[in-house]
PDB file of N, CA and C in Angstrom:
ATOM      1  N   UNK A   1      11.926  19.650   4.151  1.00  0.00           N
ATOM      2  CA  UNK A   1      12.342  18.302   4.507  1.00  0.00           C
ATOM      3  C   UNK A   1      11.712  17.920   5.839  1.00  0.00           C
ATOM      4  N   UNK A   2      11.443  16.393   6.154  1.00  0.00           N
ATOM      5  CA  UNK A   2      10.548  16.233   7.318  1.00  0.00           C
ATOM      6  C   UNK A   2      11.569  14.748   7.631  1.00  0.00           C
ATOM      7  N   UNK A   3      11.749  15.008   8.943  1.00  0.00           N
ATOM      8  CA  UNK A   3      12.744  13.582   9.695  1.00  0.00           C
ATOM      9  C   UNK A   3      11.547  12.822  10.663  1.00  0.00           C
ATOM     10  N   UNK A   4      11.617  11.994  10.532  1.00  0.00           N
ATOM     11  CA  UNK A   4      11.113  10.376  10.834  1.00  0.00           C
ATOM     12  C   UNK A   4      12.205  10.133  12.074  1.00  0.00           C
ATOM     13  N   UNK A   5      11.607  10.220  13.448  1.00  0.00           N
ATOM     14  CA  UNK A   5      12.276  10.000  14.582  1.00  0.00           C
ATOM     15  C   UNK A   5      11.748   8.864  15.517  1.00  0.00           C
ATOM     16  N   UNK A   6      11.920   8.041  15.874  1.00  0.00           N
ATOM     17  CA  UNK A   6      10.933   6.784  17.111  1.00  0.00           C
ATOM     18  C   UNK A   6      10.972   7.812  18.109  1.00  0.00           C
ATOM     19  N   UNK A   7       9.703   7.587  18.891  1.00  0.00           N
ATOM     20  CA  UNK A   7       9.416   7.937  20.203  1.00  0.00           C
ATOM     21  C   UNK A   7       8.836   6.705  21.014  1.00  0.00           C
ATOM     22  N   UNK A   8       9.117   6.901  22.617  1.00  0.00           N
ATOM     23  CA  UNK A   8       8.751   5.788  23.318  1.00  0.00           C
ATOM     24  C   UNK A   8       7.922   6.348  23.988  1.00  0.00           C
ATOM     25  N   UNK A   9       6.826   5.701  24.309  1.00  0.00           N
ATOM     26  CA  UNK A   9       5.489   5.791  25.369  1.00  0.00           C
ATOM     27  C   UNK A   9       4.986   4.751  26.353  1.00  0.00           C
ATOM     28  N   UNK A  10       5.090   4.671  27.261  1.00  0.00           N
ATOM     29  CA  UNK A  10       4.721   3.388  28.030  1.00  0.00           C
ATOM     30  C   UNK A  10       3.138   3.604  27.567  1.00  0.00           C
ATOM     31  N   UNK A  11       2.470   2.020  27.940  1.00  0.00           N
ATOM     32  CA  UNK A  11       1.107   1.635  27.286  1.00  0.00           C
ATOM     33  C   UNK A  11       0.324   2.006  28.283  1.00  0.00           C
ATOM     34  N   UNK A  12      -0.860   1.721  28.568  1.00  0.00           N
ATOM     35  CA  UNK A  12      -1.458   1.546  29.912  1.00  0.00           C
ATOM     36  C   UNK A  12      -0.930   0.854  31.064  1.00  0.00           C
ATOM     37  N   UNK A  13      -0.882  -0.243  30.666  1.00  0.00           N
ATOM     38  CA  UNK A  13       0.072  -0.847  31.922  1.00  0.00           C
ATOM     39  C   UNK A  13       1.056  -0.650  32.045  1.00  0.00           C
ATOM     40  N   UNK A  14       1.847   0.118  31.631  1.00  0.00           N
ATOM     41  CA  UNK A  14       3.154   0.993  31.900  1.00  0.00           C
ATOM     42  C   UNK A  14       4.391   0.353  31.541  1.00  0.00           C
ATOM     43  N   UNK A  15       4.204  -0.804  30.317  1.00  0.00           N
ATOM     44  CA  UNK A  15       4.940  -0.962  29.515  1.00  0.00           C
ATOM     45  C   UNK A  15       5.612  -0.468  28.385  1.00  0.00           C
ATOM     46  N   UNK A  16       6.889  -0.182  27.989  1.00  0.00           N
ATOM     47  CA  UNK A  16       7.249   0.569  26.923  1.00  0.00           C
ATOM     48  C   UNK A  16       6.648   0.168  25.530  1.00  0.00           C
ATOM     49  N   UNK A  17       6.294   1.092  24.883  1.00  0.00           N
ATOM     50  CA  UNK A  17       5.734   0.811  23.245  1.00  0.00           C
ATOM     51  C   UNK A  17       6.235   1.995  22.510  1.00  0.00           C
ATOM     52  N   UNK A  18       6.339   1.884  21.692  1.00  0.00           N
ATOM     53  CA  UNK A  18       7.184   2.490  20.475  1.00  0.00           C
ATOM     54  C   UNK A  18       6.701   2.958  19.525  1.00  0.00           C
ATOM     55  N   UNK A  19       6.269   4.192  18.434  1.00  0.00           N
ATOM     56  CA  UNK A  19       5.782   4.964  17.945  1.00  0.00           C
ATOM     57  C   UNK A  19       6.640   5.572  17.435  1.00  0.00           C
ATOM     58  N   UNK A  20       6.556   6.171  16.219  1.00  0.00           N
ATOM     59  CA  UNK A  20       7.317   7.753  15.666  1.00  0.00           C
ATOM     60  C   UNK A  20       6.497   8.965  15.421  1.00  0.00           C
ATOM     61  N   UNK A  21       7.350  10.039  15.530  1.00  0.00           N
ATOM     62  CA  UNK A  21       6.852  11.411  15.146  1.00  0.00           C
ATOM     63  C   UNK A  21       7.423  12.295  13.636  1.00  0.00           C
ATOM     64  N   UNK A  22       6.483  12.943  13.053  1.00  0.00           N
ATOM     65  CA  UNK A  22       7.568  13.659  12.153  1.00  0.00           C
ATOM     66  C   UNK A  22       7.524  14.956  12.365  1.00  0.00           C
ATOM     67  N   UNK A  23       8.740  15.759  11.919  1.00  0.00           N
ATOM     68  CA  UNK A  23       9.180  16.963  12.483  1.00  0.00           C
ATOM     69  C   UNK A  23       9.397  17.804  11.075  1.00  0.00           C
ATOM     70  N   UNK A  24       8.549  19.000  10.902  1.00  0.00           N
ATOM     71  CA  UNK A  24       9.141  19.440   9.868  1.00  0.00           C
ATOM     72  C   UNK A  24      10.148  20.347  10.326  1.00  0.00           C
ATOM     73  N   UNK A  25      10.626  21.261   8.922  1.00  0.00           N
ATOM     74  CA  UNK A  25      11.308  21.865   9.272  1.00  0.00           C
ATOM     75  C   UNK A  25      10.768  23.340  10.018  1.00  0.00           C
ATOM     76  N   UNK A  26       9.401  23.273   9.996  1.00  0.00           N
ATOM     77  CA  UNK A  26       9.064  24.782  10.810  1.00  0.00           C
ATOM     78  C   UNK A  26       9.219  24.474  12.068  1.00  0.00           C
ATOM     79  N   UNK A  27       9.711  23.194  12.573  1.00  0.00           N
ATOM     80  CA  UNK A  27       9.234  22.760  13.599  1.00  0.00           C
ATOM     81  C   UNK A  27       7.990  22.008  14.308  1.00  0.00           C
ATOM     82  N   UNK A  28       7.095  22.107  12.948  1.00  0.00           N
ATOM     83  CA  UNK A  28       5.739  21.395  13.895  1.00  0.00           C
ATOM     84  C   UNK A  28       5.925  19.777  14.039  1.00  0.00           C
ATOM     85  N   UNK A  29       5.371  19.020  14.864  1.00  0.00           N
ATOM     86  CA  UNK A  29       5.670  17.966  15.149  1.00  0.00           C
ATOM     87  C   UNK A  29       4.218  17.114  15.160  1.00  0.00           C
ATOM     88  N   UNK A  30       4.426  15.662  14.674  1.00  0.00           N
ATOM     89  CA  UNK A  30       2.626  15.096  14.040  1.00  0.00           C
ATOM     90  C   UNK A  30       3.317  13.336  14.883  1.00  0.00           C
ATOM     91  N   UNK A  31       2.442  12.796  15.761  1.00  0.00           N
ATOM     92  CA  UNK A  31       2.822  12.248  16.477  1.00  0.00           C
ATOM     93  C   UNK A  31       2.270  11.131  15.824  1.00  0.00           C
ATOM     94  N   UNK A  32       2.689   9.651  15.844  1.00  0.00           N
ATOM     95  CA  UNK A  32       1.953   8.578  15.684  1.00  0.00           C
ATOM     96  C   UNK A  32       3.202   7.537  16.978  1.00  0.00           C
ATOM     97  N   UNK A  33       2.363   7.652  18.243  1.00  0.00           N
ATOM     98  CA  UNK A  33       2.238   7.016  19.341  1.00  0.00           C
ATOM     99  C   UNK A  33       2.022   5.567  19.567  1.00  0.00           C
ATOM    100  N   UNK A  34       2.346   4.993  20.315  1.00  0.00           N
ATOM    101  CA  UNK A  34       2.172   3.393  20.794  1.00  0.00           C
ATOM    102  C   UNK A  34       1.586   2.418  19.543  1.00  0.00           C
ATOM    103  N   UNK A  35       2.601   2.281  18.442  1.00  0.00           N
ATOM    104  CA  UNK A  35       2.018   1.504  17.338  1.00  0.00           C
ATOM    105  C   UNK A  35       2.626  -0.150  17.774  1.00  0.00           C
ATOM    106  N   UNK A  36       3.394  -0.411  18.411  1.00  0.00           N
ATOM    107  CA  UNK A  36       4.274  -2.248  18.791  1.00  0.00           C
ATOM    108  C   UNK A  36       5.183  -1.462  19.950  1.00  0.00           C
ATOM    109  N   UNK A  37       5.070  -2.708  20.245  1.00  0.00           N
ATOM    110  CA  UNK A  37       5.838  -3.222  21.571  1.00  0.00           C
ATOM    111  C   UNK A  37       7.308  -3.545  21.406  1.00  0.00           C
ATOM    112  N   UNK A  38       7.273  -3.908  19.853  1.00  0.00           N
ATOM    113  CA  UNK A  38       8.682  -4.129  19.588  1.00  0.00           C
ATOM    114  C   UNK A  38       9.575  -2.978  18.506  1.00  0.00           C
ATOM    115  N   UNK A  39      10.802  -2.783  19.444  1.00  0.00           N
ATOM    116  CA  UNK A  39      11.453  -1.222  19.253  1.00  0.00           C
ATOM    117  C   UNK A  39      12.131  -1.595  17.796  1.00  0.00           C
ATOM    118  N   UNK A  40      12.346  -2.946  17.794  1.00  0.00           N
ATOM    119  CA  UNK A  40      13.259  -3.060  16.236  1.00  0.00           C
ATOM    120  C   UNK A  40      12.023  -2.358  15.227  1.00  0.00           C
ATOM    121  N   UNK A  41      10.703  -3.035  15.159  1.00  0.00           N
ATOM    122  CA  UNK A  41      10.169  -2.923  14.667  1.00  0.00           C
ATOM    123  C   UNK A  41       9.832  -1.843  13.673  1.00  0.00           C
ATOM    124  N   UNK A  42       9.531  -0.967  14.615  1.00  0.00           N
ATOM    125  CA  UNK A  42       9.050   0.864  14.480  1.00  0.00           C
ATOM    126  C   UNK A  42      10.565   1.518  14.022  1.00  0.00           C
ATOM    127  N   UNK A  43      11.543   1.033  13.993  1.00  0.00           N
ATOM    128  CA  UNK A  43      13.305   1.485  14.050  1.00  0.00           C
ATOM    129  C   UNK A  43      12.837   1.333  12.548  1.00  0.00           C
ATOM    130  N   UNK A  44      12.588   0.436  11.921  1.00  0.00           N
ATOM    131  CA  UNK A  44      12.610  -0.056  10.619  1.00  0.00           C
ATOM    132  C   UNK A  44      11.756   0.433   9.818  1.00  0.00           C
ATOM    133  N   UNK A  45      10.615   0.952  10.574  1.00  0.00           N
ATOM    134  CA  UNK A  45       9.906   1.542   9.973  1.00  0.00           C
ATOM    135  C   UNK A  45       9.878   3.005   9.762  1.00  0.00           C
ATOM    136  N   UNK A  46      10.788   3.703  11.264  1.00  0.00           N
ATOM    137  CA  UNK A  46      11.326   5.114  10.602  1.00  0.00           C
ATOM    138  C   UNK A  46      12.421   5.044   9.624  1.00  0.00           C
ATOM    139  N   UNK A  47      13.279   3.969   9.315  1.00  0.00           N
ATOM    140  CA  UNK A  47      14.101   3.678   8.522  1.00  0.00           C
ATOM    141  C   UNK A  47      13.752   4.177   7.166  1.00  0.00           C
ATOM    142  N   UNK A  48      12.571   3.613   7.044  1.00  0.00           N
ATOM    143  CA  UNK A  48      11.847   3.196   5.650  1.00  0.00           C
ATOM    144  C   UNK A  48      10.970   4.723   5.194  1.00  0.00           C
ATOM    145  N   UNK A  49      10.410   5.274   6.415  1.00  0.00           N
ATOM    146  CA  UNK A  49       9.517   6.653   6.050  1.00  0.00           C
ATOM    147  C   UNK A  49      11.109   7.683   5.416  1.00  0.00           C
ATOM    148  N   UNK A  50      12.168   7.606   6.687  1.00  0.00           N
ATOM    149  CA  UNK A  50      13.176   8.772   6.201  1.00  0.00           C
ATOM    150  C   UNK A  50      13.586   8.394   4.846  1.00  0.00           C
ATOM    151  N   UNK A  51      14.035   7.348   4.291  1.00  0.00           N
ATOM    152  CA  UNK A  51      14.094   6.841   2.666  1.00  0.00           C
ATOM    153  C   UNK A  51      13.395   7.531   1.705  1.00  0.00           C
ATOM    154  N   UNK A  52      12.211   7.066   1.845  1.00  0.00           N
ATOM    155  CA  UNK A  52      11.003   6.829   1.091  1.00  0.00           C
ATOM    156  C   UNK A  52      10.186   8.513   1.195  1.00  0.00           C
ATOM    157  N   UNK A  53      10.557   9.223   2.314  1.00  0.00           N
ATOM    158  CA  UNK A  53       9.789  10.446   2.717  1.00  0.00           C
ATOM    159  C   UNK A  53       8.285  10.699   2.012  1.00  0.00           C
ATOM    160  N   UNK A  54       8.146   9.537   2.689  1.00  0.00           N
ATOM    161  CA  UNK A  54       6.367   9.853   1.618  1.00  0.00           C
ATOM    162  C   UNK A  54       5.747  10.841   1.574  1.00  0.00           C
ATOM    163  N   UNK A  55       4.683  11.545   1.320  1.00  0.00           N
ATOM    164  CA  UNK A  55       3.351  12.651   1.807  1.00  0.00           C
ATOM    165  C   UNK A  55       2.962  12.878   2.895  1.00  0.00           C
ATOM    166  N   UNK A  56       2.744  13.250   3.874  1.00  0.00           N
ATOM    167  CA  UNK A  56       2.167  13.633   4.383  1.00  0.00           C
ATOM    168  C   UNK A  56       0.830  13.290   4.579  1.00  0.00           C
ATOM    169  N   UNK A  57       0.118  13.107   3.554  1.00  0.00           N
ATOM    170  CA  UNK A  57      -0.870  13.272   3.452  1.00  0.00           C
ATOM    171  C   UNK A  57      -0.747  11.445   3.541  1.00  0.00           C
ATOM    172  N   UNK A  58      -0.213  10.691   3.318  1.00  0.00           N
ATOM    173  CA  UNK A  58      -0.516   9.290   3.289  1.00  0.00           C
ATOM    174  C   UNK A  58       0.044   8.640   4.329  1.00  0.00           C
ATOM    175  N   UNK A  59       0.048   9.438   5.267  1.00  0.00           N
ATOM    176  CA  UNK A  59       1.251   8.929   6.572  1.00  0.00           C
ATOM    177  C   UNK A  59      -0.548   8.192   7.206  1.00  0.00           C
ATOM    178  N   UNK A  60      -1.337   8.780   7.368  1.00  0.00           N
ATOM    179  CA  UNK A  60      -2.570   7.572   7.933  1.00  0.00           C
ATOM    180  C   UNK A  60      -3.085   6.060   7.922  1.00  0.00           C
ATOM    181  N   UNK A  61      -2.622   6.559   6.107  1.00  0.00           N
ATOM    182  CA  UNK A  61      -2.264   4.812   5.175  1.00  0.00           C
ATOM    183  C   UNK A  61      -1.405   4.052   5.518  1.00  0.00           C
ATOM    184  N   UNK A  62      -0.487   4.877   5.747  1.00  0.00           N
ATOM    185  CA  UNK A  62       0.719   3.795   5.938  1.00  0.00           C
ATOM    186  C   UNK A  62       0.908   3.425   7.190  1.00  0.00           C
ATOM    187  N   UNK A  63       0.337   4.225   8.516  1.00  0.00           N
ATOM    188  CA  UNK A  63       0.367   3.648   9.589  1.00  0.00           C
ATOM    189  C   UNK A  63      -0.715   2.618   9.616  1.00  0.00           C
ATOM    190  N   UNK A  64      -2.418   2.623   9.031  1.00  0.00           N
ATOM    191  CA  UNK A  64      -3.048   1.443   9.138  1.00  0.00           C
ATOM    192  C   UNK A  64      -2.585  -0.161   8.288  1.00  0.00           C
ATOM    193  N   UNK A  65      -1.777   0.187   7.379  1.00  0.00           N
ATOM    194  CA  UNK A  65      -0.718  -0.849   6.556  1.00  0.00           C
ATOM    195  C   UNK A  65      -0.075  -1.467   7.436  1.00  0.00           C
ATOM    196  N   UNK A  66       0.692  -0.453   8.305  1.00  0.00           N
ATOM    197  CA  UNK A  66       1.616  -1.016   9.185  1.00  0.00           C
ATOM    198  C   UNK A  66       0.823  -1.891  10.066  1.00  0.00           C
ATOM    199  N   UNK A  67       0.034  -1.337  11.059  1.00  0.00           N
ATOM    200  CA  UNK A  67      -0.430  -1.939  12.098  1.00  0.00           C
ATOM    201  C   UNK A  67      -1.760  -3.450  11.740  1.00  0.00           C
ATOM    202  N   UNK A  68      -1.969  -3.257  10.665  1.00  0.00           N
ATOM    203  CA  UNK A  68      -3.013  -4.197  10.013  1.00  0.00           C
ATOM    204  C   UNK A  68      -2.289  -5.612   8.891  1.00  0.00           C
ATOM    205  N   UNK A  69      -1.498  -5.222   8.213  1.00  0.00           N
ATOM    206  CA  UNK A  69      -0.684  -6.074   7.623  1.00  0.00           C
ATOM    207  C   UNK A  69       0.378  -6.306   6.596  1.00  0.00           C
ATOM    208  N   UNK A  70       1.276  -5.156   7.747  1.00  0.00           N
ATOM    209  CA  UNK A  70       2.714  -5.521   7.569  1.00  0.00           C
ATOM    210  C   UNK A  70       3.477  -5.247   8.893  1.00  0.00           C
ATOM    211  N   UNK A  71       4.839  -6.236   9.178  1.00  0.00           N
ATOM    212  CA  UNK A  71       5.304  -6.105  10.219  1.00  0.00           C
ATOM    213  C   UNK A  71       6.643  -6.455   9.800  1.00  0.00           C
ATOM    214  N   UNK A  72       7.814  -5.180  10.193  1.00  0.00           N
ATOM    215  CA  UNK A  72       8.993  -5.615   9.795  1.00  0.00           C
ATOM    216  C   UNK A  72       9.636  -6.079  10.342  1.00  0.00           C
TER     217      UNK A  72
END
C-alpha cells in the first residue's frame, strides 16, 4: 500500500507552494515538489491519488495532467 501525503516547499522567492510525496510501505519516499501555490488544490489532488491509488508507474502522467490541464 502507498499513502499520498501534501508537502510544503517555499518557491524561490520564498513563498509557500505545495506538492505531494508517496510513501511506500518499505518506507521509500518519491517526491513531487512545488506543483501550485494553492494548498486546496494539491489537498484534492492527494485526495484523489489515495482513492484512486494509481501505478506508480503513471504518477509522471498524472502530475503533467495536473500541471498542464487540469486544476481542481
Amino acid at each position: 500500500m502507498r499513502v499520498y501525503v501534501l508537502i510544503e516547499e517555499k518557491d524561490a522567492d520564498g513563498s509557500p507552494s505545495y506538492g505531494f510525496a508517496r510513501v511506500g510501505t518499505g518506507g521509500e519516499v518519491c517526491e513531487y515538489p512545488c506543483l501550485n501555490e494553492r494548498k486546496e488544490s494539491v489537498e484534492e489532488l492527494v485526495l484523489l491519488l489515495n482513492e484512486l491509488e494509481p501505478d506508480p508507474v503513471h504518477l509522471d502522467d498524472i502530475v503533467d495532467d495536473y500541471l498542464t490541464d487540469f486544476d481542481i
